[in-house]
N, C-alpha and C. Protein backbone atom coordinates (compact mmCIF):
# COMPACT_ATOMS: atom_id res chain seq x y z
N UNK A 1 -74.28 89.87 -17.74
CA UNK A 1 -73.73 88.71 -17.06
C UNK A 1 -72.29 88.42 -17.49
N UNK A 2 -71.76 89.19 -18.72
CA UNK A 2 -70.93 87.89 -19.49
C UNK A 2 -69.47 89.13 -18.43
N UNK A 3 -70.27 90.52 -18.31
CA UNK A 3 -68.98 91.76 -17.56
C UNK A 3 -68.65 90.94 -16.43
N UNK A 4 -69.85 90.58 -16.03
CA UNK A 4 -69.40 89.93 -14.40
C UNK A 4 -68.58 88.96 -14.41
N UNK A 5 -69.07 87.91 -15.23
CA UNK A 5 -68.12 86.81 -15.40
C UNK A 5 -66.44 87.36 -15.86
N UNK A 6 -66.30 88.26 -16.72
CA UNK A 6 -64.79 89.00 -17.22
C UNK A 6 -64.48 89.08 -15.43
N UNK A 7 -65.24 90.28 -14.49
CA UNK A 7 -64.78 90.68 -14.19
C UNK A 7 -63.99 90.17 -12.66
N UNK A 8 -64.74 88.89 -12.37
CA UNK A 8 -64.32 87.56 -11.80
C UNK A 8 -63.05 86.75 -12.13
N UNK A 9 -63.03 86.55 -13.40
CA UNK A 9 -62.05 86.19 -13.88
C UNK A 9 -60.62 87.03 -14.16
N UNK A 10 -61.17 88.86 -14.07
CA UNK A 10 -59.93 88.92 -14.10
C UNK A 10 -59.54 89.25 -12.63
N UNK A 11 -59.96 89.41 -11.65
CA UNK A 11 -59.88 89.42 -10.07
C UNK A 11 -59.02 87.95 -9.74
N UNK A 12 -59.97 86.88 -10.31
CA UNK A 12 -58.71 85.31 -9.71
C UNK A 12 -57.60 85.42 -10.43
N UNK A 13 -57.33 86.27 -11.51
CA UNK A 13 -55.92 86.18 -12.31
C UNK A 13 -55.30 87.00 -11.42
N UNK A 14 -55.89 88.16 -11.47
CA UNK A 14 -54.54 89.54 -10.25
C UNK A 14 -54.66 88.48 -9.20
N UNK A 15 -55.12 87.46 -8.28
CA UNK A 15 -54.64 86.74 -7.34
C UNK A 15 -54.14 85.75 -7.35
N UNK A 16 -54.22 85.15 -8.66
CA UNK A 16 -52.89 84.26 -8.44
C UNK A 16 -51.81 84.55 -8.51
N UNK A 17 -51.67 85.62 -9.68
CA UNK A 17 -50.32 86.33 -9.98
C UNK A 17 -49.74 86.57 -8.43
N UNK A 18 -50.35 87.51 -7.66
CA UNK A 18 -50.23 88.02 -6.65
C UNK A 18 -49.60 86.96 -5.21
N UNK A 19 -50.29 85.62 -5.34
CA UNK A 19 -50.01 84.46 -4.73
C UNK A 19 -48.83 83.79 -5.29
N UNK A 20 -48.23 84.02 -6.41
CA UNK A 20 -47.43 83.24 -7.41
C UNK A 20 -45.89 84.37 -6.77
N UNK A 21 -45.99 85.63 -6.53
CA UNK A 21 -45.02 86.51 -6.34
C UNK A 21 -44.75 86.97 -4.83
N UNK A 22 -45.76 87.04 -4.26
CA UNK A 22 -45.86 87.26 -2.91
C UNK A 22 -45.35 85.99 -1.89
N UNK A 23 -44.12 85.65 -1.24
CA UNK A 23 -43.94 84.72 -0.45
C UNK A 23 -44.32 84.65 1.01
N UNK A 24 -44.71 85.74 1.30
CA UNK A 24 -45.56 86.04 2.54
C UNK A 24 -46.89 85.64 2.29
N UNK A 25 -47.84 85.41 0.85
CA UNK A 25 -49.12 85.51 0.83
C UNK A 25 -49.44 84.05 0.89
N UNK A 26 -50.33 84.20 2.35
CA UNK A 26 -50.55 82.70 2.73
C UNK A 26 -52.09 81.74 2.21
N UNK A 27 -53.04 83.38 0.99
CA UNK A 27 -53.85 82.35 1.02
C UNK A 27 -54.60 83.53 0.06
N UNK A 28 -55.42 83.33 -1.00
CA UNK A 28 -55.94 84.20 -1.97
C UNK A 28 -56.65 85.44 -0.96
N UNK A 29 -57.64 84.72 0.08
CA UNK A 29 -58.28 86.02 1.24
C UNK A 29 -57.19 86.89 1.84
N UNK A 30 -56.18 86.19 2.41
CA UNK A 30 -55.17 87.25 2.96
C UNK A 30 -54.44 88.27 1.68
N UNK A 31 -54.41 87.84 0.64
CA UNK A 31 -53.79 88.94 -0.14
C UNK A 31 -55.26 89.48 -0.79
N UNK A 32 -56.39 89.00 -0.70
CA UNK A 32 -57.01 90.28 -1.45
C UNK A 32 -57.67 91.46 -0.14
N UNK A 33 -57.67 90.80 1.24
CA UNK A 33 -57.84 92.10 2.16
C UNK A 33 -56.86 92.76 2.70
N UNK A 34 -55.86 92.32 2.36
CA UNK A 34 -54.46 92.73 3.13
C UNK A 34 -53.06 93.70 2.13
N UNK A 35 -53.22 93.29 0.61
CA UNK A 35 -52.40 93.50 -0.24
C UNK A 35 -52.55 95.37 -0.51
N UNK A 36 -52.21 96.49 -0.31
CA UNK A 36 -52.43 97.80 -0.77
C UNK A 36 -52.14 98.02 -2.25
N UNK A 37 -51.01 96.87 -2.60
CA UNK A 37 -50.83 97.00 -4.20
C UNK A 37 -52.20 96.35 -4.85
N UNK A 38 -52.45 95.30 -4.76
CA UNK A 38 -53.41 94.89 -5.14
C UNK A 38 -54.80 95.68 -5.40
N UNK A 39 -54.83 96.20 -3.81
CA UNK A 39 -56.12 97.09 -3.76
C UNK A 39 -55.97 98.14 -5.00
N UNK A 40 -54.68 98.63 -5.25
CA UNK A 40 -54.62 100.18 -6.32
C UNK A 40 -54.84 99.34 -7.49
N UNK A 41 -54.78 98.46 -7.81
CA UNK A 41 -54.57 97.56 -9.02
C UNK A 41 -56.44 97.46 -9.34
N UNK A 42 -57.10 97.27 -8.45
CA UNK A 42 -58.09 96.76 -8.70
C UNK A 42 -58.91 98.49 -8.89
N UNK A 43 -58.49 99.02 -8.41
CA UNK A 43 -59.00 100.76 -8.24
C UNK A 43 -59.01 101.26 -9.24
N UNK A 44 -57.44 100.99 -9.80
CA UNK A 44 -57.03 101.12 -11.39
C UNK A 44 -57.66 101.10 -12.12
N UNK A 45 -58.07 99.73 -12.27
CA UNK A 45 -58.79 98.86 -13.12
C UNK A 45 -60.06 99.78 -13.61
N UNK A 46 -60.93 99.86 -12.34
CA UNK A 46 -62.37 100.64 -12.50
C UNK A 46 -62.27 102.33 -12.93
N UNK A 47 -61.20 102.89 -12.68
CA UNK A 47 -60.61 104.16 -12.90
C UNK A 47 -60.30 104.17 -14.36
N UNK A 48 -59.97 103.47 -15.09
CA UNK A 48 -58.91 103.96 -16.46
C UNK A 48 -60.50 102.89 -17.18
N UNK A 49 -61.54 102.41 -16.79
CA UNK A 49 -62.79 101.82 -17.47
C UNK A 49 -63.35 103.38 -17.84
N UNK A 50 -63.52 104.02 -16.10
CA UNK A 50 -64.26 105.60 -16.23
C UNK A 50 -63.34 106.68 -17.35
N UNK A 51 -62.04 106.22 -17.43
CA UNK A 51 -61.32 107.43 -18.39
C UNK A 51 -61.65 106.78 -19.36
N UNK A 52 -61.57 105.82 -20.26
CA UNK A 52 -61.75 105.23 -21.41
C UNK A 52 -63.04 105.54 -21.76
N UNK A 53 -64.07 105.89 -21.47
CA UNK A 53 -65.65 106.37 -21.66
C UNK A 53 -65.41 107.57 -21.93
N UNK A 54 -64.80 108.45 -21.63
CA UNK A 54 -64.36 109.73 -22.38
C UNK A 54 -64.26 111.28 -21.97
N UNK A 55 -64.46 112.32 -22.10
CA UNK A 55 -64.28 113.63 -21.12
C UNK A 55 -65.12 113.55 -20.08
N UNK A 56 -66.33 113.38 -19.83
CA UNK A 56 -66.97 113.53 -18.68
C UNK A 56 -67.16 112.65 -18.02
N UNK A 57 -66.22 111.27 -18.22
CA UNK A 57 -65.94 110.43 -17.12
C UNK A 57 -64.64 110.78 -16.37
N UNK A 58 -63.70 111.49 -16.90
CA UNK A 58 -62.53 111.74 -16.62
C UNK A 58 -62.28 112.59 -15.29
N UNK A 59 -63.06 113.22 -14.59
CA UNK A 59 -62.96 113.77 -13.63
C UNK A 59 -63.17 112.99 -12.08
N UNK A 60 -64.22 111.89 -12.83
CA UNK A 60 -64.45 110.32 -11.60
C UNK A 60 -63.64 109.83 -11.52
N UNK A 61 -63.11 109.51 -12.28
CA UNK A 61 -61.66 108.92 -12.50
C UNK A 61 -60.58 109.34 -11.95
N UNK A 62 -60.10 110.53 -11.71
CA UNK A 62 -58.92 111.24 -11.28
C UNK A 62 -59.61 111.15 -9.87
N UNK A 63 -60.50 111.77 -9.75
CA UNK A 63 -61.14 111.34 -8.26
C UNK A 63 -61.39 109.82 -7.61
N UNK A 64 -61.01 108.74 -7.88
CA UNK A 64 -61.01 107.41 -7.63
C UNK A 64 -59.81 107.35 -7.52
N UNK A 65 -59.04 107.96 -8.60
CA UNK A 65 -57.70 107.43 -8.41
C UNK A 65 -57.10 108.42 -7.03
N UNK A 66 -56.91 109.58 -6.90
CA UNK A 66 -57.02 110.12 -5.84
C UNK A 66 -57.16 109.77 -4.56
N UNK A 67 -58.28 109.20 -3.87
CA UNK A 67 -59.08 108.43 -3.21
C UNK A 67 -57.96 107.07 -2.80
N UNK A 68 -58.09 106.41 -4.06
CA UNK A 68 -56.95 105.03 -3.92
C UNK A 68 -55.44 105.58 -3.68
N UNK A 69 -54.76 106.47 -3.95
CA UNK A 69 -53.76 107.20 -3.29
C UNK A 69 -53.65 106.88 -2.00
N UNK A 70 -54.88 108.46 -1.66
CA UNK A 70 -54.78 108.43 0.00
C UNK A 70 -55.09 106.79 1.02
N UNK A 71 -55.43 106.12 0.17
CA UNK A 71 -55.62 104.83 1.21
C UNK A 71 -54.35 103.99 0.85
N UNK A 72 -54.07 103.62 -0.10
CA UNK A 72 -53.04 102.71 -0.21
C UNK A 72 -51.27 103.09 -0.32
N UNK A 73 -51.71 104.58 -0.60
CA UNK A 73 -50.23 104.88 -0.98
C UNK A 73 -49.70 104.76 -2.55
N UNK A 74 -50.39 104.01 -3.42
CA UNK A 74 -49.77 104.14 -4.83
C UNK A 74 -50.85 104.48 -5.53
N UNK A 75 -50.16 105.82 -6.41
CA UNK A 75 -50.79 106.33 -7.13
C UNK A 75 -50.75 105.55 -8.89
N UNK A 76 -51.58 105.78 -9.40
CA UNK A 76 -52.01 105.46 -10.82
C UNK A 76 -52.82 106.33 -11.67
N UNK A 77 -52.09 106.87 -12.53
CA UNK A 77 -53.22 107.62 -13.44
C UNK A 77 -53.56 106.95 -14.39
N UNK A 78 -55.07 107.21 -14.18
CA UNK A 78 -56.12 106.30 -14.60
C UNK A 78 -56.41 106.41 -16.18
N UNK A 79 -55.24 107.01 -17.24
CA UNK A 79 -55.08 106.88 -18.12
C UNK A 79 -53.60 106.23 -18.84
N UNK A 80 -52.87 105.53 -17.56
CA UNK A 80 -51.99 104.71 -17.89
C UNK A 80 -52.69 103.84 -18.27
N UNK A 81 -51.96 102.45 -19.15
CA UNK A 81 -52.45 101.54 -20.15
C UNK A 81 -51.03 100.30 -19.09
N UNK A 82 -52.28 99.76 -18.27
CA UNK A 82 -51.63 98.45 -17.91
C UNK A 82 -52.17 96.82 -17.96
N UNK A 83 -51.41 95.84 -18.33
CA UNK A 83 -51.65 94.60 -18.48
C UNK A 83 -51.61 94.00 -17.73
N UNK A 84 -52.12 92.43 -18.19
CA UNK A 84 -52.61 91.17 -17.08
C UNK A 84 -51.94 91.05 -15.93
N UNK A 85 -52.39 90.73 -14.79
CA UNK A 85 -51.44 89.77 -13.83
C UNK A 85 -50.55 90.74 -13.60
N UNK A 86 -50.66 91.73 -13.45
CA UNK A 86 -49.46 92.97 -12.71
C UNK A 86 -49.13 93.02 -11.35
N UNK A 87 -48.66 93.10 -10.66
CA UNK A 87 -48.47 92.78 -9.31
C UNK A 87 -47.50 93.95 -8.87
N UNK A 88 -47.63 94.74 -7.35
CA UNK A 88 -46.97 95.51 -7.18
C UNK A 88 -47.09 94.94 -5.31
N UNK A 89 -45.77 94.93 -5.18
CA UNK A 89 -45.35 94.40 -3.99
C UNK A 89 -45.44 95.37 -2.69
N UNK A 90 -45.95 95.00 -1.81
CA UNK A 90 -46.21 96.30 -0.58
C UNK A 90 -46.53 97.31 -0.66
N UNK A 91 -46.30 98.62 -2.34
CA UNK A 91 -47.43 99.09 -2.63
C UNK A 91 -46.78 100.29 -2.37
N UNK A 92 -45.89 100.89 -1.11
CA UNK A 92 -46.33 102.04 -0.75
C UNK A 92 -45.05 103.27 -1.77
N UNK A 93 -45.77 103.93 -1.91
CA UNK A 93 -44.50 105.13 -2.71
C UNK A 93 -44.75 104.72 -4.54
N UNK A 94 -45.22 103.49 -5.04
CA UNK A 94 -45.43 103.57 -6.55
C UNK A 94 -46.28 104.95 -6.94
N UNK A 95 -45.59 104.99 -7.87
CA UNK A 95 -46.00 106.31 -9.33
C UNK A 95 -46.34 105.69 -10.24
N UNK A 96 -47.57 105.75 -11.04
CA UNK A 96 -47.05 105.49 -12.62
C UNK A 96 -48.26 106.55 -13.39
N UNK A 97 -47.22 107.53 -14.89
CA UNK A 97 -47.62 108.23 -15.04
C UNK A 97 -48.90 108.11 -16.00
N UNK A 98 -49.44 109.37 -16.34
CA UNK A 98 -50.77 109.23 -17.54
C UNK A 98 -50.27 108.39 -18.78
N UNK A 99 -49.23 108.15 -18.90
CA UNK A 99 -48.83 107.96 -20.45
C UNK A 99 -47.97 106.75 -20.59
N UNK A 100 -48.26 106.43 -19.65
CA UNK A 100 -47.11 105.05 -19.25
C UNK A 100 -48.18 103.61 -19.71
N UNK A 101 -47.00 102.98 -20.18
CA UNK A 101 -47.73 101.54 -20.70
C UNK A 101 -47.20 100.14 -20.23
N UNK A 102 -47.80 99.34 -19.58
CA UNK A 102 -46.99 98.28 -19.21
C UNK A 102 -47.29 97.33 -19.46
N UNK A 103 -46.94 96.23 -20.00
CA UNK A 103 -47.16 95.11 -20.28
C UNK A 103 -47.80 93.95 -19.49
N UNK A 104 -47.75 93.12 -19.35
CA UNK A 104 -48.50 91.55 -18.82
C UNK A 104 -47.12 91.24 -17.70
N UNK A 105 -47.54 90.55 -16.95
CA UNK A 105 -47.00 89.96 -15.97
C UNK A 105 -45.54 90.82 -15.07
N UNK A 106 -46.24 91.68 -15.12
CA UNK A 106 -44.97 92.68 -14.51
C UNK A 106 -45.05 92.94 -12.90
N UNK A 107 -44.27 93.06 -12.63
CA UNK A 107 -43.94 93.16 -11.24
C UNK A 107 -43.16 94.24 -10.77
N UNK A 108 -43.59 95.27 -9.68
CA UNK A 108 -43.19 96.39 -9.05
C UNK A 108 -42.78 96.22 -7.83
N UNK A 109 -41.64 96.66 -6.95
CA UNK A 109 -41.77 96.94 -5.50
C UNK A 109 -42.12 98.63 -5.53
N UNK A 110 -42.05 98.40 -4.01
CA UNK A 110 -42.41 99.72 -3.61
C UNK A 110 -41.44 100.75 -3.98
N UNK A 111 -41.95 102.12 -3.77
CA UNK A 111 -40.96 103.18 -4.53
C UNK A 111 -40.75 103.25 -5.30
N UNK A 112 -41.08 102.57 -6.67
CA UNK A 112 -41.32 102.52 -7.85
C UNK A 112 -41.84 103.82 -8.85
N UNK A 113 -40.68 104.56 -9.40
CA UNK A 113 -41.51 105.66 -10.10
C UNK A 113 -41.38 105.19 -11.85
N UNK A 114 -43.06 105.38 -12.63
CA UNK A 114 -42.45 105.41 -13.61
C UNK A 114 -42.85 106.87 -14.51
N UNK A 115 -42.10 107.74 -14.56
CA UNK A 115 -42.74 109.33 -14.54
C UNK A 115 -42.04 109.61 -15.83
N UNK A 116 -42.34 110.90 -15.88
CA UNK A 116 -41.87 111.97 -16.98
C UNK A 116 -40.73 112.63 -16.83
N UNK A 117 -40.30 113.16 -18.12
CA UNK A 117 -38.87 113.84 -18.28
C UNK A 117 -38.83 115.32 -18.97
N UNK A 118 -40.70 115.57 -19.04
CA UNK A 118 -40.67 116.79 -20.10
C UNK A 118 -42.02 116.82 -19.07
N UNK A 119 -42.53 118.06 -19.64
CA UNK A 119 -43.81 119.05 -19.07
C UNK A 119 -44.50 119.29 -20.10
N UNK A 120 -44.08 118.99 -21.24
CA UNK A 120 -45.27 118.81 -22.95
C UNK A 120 -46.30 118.67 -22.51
N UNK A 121 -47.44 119.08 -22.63
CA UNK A 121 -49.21 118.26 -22.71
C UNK A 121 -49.19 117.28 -24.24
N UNK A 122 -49.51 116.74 -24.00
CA UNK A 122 -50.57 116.11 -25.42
C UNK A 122 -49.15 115.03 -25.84
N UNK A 123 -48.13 114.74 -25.26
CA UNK A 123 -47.22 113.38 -26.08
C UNK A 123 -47.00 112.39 -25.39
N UNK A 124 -46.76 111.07 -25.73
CA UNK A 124 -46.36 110.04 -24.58
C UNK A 124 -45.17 111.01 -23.66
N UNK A 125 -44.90 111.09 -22.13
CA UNK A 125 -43.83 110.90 -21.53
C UNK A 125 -43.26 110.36 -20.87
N UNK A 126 -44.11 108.84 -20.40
CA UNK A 126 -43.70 108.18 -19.64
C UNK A 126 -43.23 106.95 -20.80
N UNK A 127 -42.69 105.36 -19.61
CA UNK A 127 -42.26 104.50 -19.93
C UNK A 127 -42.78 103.84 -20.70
N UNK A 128 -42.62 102.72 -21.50
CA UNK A 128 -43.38 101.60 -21.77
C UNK A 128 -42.56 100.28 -21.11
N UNK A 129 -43.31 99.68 -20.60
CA UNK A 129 -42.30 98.34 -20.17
C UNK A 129 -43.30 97.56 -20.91
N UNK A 130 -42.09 96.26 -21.34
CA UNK A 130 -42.37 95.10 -22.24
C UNK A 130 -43.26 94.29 -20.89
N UNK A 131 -43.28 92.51 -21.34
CA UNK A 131 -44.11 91.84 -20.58
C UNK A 131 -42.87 91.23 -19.89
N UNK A 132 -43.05 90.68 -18.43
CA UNK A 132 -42.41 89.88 -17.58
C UNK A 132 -41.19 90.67 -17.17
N UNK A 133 -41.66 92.63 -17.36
CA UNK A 133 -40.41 92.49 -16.54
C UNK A 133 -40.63 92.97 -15.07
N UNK A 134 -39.70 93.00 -14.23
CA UNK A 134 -39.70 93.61 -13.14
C UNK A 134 -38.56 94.58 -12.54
N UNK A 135 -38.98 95.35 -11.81
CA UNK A 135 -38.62 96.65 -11.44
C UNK A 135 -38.45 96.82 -9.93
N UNK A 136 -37.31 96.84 -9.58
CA UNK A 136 -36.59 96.80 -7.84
C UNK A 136 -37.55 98.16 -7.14
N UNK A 137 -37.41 97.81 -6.08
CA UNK A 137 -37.64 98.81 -5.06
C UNK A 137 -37.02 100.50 -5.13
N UNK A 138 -37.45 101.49 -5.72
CA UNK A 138 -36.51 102.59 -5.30
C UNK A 138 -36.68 102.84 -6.69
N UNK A 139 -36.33 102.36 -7.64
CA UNK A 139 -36.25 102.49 -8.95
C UNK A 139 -36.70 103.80 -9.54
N UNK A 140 -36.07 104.32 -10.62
CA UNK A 140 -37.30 105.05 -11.32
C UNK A 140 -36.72 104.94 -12.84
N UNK A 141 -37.77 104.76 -13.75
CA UNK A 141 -37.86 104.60 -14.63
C UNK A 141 -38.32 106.06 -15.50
N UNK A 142 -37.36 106.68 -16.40
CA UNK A 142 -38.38 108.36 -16.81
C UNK A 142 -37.90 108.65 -17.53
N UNK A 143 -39.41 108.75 -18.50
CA UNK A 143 -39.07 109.74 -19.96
C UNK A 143 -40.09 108.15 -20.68
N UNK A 144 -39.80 109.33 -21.75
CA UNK A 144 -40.72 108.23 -23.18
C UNK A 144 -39.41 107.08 -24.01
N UNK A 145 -39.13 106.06 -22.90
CA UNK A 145 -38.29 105.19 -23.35
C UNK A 145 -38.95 103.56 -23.42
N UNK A 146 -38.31 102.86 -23.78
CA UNK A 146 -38.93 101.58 -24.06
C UNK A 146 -38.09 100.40 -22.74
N UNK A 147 -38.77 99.45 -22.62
CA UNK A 147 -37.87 98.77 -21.45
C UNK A 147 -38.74 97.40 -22.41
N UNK A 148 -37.87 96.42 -22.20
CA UNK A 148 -37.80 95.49 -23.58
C UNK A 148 -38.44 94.03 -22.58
N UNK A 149 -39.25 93.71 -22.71
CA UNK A 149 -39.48 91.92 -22.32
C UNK A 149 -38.43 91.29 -21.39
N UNK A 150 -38.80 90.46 -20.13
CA UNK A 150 -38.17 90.25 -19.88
C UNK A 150 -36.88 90.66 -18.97
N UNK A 151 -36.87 92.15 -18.60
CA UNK A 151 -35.42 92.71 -18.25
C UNK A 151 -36.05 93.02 -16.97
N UNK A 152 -34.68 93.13 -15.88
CA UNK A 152 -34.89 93.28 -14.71
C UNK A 152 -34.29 94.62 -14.12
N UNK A 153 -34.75 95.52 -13.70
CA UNK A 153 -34.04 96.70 -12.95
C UNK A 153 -33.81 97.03 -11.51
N UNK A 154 -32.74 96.95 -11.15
CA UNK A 154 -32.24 96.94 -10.07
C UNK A 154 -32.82 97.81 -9.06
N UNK A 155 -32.75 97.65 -7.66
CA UNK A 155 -33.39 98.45 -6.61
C UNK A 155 -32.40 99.56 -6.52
N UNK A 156 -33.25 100.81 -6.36
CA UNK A 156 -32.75 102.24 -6.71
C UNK A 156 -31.90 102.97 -7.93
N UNK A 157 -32.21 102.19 -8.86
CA UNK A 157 -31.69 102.16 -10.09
C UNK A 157 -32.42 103.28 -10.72
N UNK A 158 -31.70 103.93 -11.48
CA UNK A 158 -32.22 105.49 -12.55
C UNK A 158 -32.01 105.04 -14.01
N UNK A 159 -33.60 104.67 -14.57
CA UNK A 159 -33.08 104.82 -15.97
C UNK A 159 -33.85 105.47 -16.93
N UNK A 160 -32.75 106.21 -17.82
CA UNK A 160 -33.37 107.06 -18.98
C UNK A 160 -33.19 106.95 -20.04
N UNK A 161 -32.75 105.88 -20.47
CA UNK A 161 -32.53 105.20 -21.99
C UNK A 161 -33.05 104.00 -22.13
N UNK A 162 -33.79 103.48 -23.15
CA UNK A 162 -34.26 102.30 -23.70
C UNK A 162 -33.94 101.75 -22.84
N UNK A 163 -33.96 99.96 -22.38
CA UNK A 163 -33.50 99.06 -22.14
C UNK A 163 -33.71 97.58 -22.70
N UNK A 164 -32.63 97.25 -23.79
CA UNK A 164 -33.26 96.10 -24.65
C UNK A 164 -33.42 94.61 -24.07
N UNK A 165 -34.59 93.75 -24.53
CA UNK A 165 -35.07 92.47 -23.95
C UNK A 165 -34.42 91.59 -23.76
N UNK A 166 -34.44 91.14 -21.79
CA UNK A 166 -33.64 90.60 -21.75
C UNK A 166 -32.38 90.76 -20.98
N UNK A 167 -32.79 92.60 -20.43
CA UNK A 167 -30.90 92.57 -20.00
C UNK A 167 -31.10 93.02 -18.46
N UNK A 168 -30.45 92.94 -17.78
CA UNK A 168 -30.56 93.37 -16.44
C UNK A 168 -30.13 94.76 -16.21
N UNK A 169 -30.35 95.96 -15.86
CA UNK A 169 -30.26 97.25 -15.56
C UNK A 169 -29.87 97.62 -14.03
N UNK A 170 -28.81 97.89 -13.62
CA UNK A 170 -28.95 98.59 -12.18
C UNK A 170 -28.01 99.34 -12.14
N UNK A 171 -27.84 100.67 -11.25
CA UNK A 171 -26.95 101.81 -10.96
C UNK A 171 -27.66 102.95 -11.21
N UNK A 172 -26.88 104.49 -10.93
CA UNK A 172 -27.45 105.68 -11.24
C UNK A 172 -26.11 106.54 -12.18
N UNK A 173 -26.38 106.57 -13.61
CA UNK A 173 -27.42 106.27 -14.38
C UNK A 173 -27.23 104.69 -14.82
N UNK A 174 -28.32 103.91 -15.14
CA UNK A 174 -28.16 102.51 -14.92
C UNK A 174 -27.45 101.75 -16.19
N UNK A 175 -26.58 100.73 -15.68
CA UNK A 175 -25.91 100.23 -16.77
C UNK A 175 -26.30 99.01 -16.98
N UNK A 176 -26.32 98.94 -18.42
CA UNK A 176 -27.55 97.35 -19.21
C UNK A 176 -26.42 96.28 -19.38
N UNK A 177 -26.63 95.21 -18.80
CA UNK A 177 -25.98 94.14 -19.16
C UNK A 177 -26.79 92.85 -19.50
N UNK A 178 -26.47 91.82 -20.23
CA UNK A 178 -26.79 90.71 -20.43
C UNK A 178 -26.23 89.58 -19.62
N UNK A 179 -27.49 88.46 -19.83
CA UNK A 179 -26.77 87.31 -18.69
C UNK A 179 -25.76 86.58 -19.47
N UNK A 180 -25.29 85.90 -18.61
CA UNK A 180 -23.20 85.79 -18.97
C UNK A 180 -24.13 84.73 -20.38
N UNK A 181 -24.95 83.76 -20.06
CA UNK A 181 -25.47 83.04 -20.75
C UNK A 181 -26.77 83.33 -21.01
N UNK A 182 -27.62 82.60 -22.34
CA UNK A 182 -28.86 82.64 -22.68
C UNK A 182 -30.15 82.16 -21.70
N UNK A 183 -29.27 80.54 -21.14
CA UNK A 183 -30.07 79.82 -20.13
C UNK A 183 -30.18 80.65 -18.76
N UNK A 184 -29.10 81.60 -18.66
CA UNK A 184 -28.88 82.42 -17.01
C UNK A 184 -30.66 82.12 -16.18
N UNK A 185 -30.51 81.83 -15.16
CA UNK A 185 -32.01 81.73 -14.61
C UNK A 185 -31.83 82.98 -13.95
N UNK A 186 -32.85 83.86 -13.88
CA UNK A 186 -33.06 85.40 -13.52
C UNK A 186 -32.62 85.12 -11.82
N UNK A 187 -32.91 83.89 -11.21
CA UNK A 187 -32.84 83.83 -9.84
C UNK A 187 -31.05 84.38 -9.98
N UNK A 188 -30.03 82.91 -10.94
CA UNK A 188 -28.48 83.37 -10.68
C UNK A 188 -27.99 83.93 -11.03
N UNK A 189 -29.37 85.07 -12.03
CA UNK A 189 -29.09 86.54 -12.28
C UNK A 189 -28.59 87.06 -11.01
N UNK A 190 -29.03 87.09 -9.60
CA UNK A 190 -29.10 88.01 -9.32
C UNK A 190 -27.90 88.01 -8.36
N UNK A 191 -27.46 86.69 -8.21
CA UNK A 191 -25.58 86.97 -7.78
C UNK A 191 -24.92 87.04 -8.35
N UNK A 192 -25.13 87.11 -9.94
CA UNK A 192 -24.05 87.57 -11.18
C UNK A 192 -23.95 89.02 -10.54
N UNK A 193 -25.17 90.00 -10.25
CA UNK A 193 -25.35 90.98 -10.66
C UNK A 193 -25.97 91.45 -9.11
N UNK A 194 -25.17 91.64 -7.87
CA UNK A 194 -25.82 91.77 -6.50
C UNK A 194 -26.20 93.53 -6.49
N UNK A 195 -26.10 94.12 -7.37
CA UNK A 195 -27.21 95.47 -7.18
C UNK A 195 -28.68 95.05 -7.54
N UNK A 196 -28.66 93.96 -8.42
CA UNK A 196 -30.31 93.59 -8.57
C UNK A 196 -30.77 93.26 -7.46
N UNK A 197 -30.48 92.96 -6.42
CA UNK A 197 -31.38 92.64 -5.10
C UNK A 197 -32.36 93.18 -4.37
N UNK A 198 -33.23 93.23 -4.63
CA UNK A 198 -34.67 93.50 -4.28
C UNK A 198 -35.66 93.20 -2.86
């Protein structure tokens, strides 16, 4: 009883988040039958439960995630490590790799890659993103780098170096800046900084 209850509770969290980010989403039912990010999110979820059980769940798993591909359009390997309240906007064209880690309250648009920079087996090669940040449309994020709390990356933006907490990222290859001020609100971030536009 107590899974069901978790697993309720964490379903109304991915929808509020989802209601909280989505300005089109007119009502918790319309974004949980209508959302394709959502749907991979929740696919996810049950996918990286089956990899975490161990080798001979791992093949259900790639096959779920698979499955949630061909219907929604964003892929997830179901041994990425992602947090609360994640939200990925319209859904279609996201990547994120086996080794990738993301934090709490993060937010994706579409086209979103967060992939590898090497062909190694067996080492992290994807990203880690901190909590609260978000990531423009087009973007790609690649290699075993860190992206820091807080920071925002611009739509179609390439980045392959760290990015420390806090700073706004956009261009190819992307250049890190800070807001002019501490108080900067991420909104008048984004006419400081009109490649962040999303």
């Amino acid at each position: 009883m107590s899974v069901l209850r978790q697993v309720r509770s964490a379903v109304r969290e991915d929808l509020d988040a989802a209601m909280r980010r989505d300005p089109a989403a007119e009502s918790r039912a319309d974004v949980a039958f209508n959302s394709p990010g959502l749907h991979a999110i929740w696919s996810y979820r049950l996918a990286h439960r089956l990899w975490d059980k161990g080798p001979q769940w791992r093949p259900a798993a790639r096959l779920l995630s698979t499955l949630t591909r061909a219907v929604t359009g964003v892929e997830i390997h179901p041994g990425a490590r992602i947090g609360r309240r994640f939200f990925i906007d319209h859904g279609m064209g996201v990547v994120i790799g086996a080794t990738a880690v993301v934090g709490d309250d993060v937010m994706l648009y579409h086209g979103v890659t967060l992939g590898g920079r090497s062909l190694q087996r067996g080492v992290k090669r994807h990203p880690t993103l901190g909590d609260r940040v978000t990531v423009g449309a087009g973007a790609r994020v690649l290699g075993d780098l860190d992206i820091g709390d807080d920071v925002q990356i611009g739509a179609n933006s390439v980045v392959v170096k760290d990015v420390p907490a806090g700073a706004v990222a956009t261009g190819i290859p992307a250049v890190v800046r800070f807001p002019q001020t501490p108080q900067e609100d991420p909104y008048d971030a984004l006419f400081a900084e009109p490649a962040i536009f999303i």
